[in-house]
PDB file of N, CA and C in Angstrom:
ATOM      1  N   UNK A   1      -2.862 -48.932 -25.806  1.00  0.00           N
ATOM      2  CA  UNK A   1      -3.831 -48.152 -25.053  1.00  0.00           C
ATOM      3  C   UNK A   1      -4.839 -49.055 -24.360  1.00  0.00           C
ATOM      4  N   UNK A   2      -5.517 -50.208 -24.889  1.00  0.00           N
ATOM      5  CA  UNK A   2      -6.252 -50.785 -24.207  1.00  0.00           C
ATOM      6  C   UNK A   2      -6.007 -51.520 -23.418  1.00  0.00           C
ATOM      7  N   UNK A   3      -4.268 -52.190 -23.497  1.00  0.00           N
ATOM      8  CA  UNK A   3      -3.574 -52.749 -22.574  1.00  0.00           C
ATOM      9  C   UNK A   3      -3.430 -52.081 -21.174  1.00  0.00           C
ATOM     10  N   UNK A   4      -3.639 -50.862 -20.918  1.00  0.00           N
ATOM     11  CA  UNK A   4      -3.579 -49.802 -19.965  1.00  0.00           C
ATOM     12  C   UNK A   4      -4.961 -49.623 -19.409  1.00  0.00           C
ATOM     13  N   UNK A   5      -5.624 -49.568 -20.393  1.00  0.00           N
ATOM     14  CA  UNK A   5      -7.291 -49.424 -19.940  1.00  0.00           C
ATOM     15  C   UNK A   5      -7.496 -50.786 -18.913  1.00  0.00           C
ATOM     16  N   UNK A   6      -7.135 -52.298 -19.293  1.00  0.00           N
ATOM     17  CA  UNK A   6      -7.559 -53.205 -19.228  1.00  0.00           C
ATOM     18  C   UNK A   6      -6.624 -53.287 -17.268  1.00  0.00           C
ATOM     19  N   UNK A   7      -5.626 -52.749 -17.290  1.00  0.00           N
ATOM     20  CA  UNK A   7      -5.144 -52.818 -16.251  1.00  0.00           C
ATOM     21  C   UNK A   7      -5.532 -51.602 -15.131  1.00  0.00           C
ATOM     22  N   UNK A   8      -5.619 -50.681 -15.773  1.00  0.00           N
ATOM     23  CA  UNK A   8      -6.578 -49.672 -14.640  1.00  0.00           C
ATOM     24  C   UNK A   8      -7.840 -50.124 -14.193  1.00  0.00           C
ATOM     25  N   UNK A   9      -8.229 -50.825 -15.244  1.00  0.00           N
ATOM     26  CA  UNK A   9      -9.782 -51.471 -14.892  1.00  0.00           C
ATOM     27  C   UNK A   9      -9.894 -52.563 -13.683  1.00  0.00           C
ATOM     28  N   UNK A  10      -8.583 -53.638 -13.934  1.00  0.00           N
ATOM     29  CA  UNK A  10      -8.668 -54.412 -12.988  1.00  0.00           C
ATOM     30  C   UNK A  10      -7.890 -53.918 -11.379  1.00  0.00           C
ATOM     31  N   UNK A  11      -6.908 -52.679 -11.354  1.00  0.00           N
ATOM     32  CA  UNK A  11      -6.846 -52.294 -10.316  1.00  0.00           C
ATOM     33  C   UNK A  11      -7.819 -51.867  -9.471  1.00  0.00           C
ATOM     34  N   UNK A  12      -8.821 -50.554 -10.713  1.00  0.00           N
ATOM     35  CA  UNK A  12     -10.018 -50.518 -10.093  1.00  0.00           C
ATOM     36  C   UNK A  12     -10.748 -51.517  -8.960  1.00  0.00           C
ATOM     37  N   UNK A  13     -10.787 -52.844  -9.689  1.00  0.00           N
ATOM     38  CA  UNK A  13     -11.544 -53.757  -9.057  1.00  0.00           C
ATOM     39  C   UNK A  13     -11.179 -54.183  -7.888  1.00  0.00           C
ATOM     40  N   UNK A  14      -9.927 -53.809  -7.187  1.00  0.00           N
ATOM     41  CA  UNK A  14      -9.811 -54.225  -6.016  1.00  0.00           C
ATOM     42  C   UNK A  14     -10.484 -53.810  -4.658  1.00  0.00           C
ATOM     43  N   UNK A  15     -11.115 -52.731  -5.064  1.00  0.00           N
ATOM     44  CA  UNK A  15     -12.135 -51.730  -4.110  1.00  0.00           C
ATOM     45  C   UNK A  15     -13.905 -52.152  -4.550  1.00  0.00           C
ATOM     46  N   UNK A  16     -14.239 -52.608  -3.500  1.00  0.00           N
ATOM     47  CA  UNK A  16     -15.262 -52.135  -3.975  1.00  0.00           C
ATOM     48  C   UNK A  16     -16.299 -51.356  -3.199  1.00  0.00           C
ATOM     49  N   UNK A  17     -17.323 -50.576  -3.870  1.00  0.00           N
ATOM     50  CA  UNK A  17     -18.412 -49.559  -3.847  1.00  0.00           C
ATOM     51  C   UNK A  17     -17.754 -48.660  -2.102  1.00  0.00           C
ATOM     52  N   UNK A  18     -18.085 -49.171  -1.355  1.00  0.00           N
ATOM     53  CA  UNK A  18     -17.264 -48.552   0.233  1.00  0.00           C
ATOM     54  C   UNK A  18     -16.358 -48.430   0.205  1.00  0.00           C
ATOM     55  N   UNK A  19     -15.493 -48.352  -0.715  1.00  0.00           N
ATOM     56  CA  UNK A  19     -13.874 -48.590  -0.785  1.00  0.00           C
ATOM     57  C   UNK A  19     -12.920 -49.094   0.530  1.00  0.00           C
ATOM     58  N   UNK A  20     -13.990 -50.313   0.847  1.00  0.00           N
ATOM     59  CA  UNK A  20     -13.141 -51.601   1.306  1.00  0.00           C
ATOM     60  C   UNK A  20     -12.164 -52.547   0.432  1.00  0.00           C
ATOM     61  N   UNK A  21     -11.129 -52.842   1.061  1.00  0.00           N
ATOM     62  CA  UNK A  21     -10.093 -53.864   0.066  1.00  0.00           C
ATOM     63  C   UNK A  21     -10.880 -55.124   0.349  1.00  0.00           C
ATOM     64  N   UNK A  22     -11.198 -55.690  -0.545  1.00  0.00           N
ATOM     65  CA  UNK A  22     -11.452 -56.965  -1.286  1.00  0.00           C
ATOM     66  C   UNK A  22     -10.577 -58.130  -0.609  1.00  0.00           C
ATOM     67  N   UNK A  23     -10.985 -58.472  -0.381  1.00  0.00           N
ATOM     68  CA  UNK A  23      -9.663 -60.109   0.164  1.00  0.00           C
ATOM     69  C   UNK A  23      -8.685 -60.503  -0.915  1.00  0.00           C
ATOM     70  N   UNK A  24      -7.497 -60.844  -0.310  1.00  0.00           N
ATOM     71  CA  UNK A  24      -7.095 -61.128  -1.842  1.00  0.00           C
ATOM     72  C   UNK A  24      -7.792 -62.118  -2.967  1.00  0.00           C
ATOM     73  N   UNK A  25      -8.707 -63.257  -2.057  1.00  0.00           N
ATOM     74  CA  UNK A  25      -8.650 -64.466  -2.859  1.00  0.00           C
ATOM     75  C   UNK A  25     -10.241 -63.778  -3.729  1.00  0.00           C
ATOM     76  N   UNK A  26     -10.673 -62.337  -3.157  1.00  0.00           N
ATOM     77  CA  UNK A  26     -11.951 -62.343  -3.972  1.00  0.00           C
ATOM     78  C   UNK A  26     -11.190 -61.375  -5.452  1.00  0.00           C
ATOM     79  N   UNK A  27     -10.131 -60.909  -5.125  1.00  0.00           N
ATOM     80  CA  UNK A  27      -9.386 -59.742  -5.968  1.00  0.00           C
ATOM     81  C   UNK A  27      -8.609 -60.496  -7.087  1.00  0.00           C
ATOM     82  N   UNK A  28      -8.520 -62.203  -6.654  1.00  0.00           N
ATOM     83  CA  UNK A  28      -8.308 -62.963  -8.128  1.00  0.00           C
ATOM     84  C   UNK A  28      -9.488 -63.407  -8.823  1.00  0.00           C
ATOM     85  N   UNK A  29     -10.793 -64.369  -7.976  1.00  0.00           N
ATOM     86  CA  UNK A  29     -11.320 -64.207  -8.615  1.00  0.00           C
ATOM     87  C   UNK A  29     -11.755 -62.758  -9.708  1.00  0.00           C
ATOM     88  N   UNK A  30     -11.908 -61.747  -8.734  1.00  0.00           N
ATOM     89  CA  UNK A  30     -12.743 -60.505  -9.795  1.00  0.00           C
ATOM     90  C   UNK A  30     -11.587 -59.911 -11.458  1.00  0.00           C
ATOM     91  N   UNK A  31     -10.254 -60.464 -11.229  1.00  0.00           N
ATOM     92  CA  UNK A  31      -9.362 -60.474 -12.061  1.00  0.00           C
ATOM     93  C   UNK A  31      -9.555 -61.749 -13.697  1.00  0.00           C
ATOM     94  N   UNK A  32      -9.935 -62.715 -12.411  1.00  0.00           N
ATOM     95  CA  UNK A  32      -9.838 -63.837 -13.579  1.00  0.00           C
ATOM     96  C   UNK A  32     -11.236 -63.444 -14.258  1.00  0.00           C
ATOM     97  N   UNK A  33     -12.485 -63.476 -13.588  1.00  0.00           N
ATOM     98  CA  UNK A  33     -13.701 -62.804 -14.053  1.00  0.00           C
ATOM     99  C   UNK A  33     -13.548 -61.579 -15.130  1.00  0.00           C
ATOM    100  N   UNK A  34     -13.268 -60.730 -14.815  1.00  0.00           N
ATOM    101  CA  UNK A  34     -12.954 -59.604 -15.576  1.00  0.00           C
ATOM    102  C   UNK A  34     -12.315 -59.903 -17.092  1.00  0.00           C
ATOM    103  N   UNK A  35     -10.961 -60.340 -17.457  1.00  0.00           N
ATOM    104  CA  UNK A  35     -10.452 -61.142 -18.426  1.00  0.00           C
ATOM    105  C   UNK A  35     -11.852 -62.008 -18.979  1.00  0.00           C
ATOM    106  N   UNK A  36     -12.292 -62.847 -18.339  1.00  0.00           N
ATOM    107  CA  UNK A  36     -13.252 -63.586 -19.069  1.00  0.00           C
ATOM    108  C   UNK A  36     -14.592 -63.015 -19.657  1.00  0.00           C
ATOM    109  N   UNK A  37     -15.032 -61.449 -18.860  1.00  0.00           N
ATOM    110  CA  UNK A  37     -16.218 -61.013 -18.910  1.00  0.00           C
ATOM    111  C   UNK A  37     -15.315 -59.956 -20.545  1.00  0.00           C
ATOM    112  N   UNK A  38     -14.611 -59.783 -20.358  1.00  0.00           N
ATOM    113  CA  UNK A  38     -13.776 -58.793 -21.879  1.00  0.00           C
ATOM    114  C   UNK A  38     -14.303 -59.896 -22.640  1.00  0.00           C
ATOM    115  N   UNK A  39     -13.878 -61.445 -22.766  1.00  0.00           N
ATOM    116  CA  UNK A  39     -14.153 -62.015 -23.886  1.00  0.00           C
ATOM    117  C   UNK A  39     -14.833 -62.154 -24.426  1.00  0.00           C
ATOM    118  N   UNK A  40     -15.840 -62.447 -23.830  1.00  0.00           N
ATOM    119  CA  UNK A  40     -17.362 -62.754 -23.747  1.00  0.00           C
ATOM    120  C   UNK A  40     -18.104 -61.033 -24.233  1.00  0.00           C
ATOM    121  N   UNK A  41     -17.509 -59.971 -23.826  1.00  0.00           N
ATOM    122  CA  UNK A  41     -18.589 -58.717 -24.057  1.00  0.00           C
ATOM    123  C   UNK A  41     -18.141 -58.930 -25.644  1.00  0.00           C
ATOM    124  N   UNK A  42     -16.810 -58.837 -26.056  1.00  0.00           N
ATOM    125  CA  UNK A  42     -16.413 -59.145 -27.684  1.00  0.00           C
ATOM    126  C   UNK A  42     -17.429 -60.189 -28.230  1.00  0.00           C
ATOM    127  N   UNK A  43     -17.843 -60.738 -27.906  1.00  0.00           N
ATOM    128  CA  UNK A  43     -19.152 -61.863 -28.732  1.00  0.00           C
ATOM    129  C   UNK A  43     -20.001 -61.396 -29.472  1.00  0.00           C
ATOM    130  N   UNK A  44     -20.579 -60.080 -27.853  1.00  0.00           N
ATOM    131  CA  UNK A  44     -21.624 -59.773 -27.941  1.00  0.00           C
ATOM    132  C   UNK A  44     -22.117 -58.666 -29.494  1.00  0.00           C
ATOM    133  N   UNK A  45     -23.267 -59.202 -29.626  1.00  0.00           N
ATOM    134  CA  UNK A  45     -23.409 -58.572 -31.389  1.00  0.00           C
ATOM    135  C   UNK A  45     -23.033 -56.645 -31.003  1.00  0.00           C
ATOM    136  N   UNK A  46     -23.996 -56.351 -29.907  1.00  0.00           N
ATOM    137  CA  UNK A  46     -24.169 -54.913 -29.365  1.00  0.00           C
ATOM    138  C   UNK A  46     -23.969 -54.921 -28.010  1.00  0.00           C
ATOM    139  N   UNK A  47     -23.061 -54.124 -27.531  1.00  0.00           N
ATOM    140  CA  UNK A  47     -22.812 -54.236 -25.943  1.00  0.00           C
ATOM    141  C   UNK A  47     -23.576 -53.033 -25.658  1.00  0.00           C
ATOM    142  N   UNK A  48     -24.458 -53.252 -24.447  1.00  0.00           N
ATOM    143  CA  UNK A  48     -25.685 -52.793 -23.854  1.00  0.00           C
ATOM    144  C   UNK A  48     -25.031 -52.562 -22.468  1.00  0.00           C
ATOM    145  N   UNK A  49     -25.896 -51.848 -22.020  1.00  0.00           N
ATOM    146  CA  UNK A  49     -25.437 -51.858 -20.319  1.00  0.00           C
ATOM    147  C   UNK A  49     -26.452 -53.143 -19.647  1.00  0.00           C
ATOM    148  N   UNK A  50     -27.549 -52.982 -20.224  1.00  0.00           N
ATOM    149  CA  UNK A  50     -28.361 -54.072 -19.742  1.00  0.00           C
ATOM    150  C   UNK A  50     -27.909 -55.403 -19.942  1.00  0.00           C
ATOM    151  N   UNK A  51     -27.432 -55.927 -21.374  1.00  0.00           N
ATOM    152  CA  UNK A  51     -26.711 -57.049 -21.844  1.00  0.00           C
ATOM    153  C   UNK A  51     -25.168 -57.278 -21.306  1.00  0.00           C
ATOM    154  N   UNK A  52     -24.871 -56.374 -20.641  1.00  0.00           N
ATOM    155  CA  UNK A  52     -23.611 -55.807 -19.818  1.00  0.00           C
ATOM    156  C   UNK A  52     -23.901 -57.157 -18.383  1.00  0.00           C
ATOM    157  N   UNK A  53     -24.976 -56.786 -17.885  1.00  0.00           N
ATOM    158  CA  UNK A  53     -25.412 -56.864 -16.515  1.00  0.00           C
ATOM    159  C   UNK A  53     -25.875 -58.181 -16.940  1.00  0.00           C
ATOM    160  N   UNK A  54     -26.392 -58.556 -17.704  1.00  0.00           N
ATOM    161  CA  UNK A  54     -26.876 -59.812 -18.024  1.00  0.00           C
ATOM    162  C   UNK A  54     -25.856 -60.969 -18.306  1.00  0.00           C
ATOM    163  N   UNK A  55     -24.909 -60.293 -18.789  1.00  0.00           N
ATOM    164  CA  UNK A  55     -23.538 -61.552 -18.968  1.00  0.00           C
ATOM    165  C   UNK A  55     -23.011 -61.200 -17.917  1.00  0.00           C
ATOM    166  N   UNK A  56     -22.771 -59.903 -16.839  1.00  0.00           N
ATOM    167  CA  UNK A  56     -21.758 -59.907 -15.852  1.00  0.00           C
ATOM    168  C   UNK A  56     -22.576 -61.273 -14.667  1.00  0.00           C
ATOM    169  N   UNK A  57     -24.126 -61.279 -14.539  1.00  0.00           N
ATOM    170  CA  UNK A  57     -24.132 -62.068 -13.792  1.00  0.00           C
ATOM    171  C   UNK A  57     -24.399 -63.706 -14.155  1.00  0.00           C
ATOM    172  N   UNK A  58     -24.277 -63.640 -15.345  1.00  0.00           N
ATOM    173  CA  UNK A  58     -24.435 -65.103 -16.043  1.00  0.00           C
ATOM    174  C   UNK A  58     -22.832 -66.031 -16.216  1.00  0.00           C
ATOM    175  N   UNK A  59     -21.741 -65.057 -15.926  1.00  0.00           N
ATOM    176  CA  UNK A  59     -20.243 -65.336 -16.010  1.00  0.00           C
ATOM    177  C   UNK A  59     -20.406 -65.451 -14.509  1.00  0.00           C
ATOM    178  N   UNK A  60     -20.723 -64.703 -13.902  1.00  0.00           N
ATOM    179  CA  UNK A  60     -20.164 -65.026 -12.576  1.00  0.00           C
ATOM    180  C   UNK A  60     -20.877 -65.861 -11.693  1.00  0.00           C
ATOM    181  N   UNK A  61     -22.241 -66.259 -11.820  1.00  0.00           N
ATOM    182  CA  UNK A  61     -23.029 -67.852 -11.350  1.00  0.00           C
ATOM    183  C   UNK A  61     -22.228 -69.146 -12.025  1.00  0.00           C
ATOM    184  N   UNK A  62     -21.804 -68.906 -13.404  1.00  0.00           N
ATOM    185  CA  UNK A  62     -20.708 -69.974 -13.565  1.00  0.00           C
ATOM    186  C   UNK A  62     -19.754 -70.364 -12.973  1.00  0.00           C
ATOM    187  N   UNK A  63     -18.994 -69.191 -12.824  1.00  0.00           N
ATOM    188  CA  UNK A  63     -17.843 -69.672 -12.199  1.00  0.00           C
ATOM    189  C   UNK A  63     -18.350 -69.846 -10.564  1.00  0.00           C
ATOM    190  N   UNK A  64     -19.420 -68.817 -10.199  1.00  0.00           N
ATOM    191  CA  UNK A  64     -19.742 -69.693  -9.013  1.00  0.00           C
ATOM    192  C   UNK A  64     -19.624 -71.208  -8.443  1.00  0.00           C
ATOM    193  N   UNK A  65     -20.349 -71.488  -9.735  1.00  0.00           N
ATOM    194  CA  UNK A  65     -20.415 -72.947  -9.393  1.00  0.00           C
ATOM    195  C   UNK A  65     -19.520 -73.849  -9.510  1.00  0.00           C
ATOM    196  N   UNK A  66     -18.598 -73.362 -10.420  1.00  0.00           N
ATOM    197  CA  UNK A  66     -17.547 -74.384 -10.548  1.00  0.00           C
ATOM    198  C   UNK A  66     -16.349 -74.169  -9.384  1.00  0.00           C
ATOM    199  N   UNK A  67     -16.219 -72.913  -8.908  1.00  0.00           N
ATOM    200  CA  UNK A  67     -15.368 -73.004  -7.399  1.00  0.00           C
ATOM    201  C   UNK A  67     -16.120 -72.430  -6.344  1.00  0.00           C
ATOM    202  N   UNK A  68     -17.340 -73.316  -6.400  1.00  0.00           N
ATOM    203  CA  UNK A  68     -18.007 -72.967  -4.721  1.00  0.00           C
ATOM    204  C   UNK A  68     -17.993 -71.915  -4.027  1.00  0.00           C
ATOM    205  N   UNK A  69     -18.312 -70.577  -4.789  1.00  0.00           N
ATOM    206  CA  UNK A  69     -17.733 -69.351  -4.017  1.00  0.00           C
ATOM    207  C   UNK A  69     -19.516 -69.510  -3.453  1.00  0.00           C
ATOM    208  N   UNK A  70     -19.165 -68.445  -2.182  1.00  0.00           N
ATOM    209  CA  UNK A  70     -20.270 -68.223  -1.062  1.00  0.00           C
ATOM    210  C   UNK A  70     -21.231 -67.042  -1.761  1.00  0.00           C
ATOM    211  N   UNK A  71     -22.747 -67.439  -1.873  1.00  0.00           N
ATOM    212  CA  UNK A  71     -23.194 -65.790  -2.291  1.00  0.00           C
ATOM    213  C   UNK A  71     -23.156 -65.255  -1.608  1.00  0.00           C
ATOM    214  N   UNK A  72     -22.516 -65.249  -1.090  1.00  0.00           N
ATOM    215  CA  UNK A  72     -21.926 -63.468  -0.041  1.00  0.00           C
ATOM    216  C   UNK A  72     -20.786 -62.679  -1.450  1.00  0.00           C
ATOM    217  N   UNK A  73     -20.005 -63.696  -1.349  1.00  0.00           N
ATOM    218  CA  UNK A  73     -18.836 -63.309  -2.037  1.00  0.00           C
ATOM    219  C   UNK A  73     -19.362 -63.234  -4.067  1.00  0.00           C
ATOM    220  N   UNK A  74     -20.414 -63.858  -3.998  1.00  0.00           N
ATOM    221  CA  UNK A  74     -20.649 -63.781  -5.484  1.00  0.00           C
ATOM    222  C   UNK A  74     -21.991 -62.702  -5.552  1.00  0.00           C
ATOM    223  N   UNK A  75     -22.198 -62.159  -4.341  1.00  0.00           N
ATOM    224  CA  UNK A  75     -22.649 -60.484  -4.867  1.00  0.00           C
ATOM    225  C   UNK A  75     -21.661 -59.525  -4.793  1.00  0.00           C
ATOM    226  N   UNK A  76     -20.938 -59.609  -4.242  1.00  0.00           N
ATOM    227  CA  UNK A  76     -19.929 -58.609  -4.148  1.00  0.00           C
ATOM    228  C   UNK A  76     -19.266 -58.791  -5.823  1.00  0.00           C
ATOM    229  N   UNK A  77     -18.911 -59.900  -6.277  1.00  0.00           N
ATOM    230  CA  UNK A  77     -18.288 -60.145  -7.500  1.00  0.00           C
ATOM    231  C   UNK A  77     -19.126 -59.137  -8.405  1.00  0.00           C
ATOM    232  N   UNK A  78     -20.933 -59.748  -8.580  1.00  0.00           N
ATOM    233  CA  UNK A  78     -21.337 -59.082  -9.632  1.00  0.00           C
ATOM    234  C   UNK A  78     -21.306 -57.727  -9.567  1.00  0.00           C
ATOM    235  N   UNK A  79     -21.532 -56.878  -7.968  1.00  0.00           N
ATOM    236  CA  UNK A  79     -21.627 -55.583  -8.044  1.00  0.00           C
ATOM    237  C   UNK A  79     -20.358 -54.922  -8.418  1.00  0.00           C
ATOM    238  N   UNK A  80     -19.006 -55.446  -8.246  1.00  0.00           N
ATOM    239  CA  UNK A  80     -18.340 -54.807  -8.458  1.00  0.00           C
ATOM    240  C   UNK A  80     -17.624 -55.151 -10.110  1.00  0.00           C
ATOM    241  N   UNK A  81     -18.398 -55.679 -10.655  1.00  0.00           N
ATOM    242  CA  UNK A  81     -17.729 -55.825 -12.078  1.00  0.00           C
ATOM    243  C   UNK A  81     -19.438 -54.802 -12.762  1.00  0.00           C
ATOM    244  N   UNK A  82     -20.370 -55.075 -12.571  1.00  0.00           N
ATOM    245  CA  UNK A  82     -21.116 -54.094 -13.042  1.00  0.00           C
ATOM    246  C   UNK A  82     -20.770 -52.921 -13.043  1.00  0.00           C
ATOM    247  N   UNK A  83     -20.240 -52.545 -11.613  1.00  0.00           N
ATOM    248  CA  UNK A  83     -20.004 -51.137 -11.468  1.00  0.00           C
ATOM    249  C   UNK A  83     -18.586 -50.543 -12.566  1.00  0.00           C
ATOM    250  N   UNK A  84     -18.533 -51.772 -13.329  1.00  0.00           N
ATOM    251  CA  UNK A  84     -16.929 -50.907 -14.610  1.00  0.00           C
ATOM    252  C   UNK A  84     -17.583 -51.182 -15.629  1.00  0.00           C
ATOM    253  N   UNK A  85     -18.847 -51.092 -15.932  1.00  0.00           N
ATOM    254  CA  UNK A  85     -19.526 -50.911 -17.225  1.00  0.00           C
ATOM    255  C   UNK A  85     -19.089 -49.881 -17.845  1.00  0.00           C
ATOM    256  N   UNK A  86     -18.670 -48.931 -17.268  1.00  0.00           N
ATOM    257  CA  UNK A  86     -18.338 -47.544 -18.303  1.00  0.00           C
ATOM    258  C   UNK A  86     -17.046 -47.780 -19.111  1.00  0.00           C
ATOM    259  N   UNK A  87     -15.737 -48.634 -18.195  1.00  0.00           N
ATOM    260  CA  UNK A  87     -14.606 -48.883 -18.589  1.00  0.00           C
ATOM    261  C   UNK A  87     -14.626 -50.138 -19.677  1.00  0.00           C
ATOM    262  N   UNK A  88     -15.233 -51.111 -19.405  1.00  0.00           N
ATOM    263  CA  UNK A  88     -15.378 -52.136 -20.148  1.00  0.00           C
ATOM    264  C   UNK A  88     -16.201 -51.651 -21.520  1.00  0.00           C
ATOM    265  N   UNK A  89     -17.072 -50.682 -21.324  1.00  0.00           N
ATOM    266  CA  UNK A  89     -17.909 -50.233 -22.842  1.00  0.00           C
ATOM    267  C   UNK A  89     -16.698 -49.484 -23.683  1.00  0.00           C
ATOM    268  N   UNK A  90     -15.932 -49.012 -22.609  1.00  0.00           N
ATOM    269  CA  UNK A  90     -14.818 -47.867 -23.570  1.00  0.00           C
ATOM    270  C   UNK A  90     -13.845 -48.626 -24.447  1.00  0.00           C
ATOM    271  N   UNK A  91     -13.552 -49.688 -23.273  1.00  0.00           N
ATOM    272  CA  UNK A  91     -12.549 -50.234 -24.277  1.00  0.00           C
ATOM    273  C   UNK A  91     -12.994 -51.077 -25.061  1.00  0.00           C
ATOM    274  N   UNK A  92     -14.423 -51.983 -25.075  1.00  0.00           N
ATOM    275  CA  UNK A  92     -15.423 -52.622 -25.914  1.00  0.00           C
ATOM    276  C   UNK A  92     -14.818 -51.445 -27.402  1.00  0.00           C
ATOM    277  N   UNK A  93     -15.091 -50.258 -27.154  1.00  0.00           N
ATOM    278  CA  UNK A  93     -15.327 -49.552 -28.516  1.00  0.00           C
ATOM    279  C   UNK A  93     -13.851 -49.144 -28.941  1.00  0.00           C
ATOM    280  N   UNK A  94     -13.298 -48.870 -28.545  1.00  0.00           N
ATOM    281  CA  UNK A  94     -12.096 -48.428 -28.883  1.00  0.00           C
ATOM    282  C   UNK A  94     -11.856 -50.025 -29.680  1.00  0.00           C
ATOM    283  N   UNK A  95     -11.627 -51.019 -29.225  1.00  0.00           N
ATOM    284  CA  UNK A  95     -11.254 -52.474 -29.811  1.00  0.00           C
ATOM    285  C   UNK A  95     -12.116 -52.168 -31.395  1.00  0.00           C
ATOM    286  N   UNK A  96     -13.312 -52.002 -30.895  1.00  0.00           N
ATOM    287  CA  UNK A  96     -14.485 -52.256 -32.481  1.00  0.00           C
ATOM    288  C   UNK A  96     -13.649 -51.177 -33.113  1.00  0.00           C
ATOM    289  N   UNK A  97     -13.562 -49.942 -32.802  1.00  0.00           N
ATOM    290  CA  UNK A  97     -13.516 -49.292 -34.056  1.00  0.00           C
ATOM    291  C   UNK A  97     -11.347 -49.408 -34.344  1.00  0.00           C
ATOM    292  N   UNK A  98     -10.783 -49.541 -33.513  1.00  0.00           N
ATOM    293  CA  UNK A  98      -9.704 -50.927 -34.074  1.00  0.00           C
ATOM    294  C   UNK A  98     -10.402 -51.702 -35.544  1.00  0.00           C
ATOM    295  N   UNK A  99     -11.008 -52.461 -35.252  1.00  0.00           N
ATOM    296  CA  UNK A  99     -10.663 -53.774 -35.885  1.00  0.00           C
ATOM    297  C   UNK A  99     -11.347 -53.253 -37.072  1.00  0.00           C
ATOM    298  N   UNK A 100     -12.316 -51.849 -37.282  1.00  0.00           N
ATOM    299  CA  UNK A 100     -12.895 -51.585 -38.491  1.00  0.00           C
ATOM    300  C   UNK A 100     -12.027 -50.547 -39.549  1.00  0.00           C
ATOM    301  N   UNK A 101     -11.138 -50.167 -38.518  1.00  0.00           N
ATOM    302  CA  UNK A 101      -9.697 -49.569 -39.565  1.00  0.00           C
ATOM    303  C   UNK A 101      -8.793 -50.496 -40.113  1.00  0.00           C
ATOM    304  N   UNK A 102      -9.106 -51.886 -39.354  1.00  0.00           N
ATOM    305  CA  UNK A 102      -7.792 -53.237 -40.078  1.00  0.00           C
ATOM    306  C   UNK A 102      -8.663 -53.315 -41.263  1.00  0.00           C
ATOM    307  N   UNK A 103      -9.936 -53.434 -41.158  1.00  0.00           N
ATOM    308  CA  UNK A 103     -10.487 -54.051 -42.693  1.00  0.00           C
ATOM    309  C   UNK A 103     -10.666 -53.129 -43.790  1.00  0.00           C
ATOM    310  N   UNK A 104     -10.788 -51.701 -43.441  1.00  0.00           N
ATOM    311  CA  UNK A 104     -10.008 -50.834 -44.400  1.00  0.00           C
ATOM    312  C   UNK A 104      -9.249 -51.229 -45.646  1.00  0.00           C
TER     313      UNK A 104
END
């Protein structure tokens, strides 16, 4: 199930807010981002929407910097991975309460 979530989520991401298509090369970054922003929300002690927004744009000034993306292209990144806070919290919880039936 979350394998499904995780892929509707990143189709999602190929649109963003105007439902303009994304370039491809911004539709890998927001892919590879996405995967990395899942890992990183799992860290987190309590996933917040605010603490949401706070790692979505603290992941994505990183990788800014390490492949020179334009802030043109690295607002578009953060707005459109903020804007799947609802999807990323769902499957955030669905995972937690997973892993609290393994220790059962």
């Amino acid at each position: 199930m979350g394998g499904l979530l995780a892929v509707g989520a990143v189709v999602g991401f190929a649109m963003n807010k105007q439902g303009q298509e994304l370039s491809e090369e911004l539709q890998k970054d927001l892919k590879t981002l996405a995967k990395h922003l899942k890992k990183k929300l799992h860290q987190l002690e309590d996933a917040t929407k605010d603490g949401f927004d706070q790692l979505v744009s603290t992941v994505v000034d990183e990788y800014a910097k390490e492949n020179k993306l334009a802030s043109g292209a690295q607002k578009i990144l953060i707005t459109a991975l903020k804007e799947k806070w609802q999807e990323m919290e769902e499957e955030y919880l669905e995972e937690k309460e997973g892993e609290k039936k393994k220790k059962k």
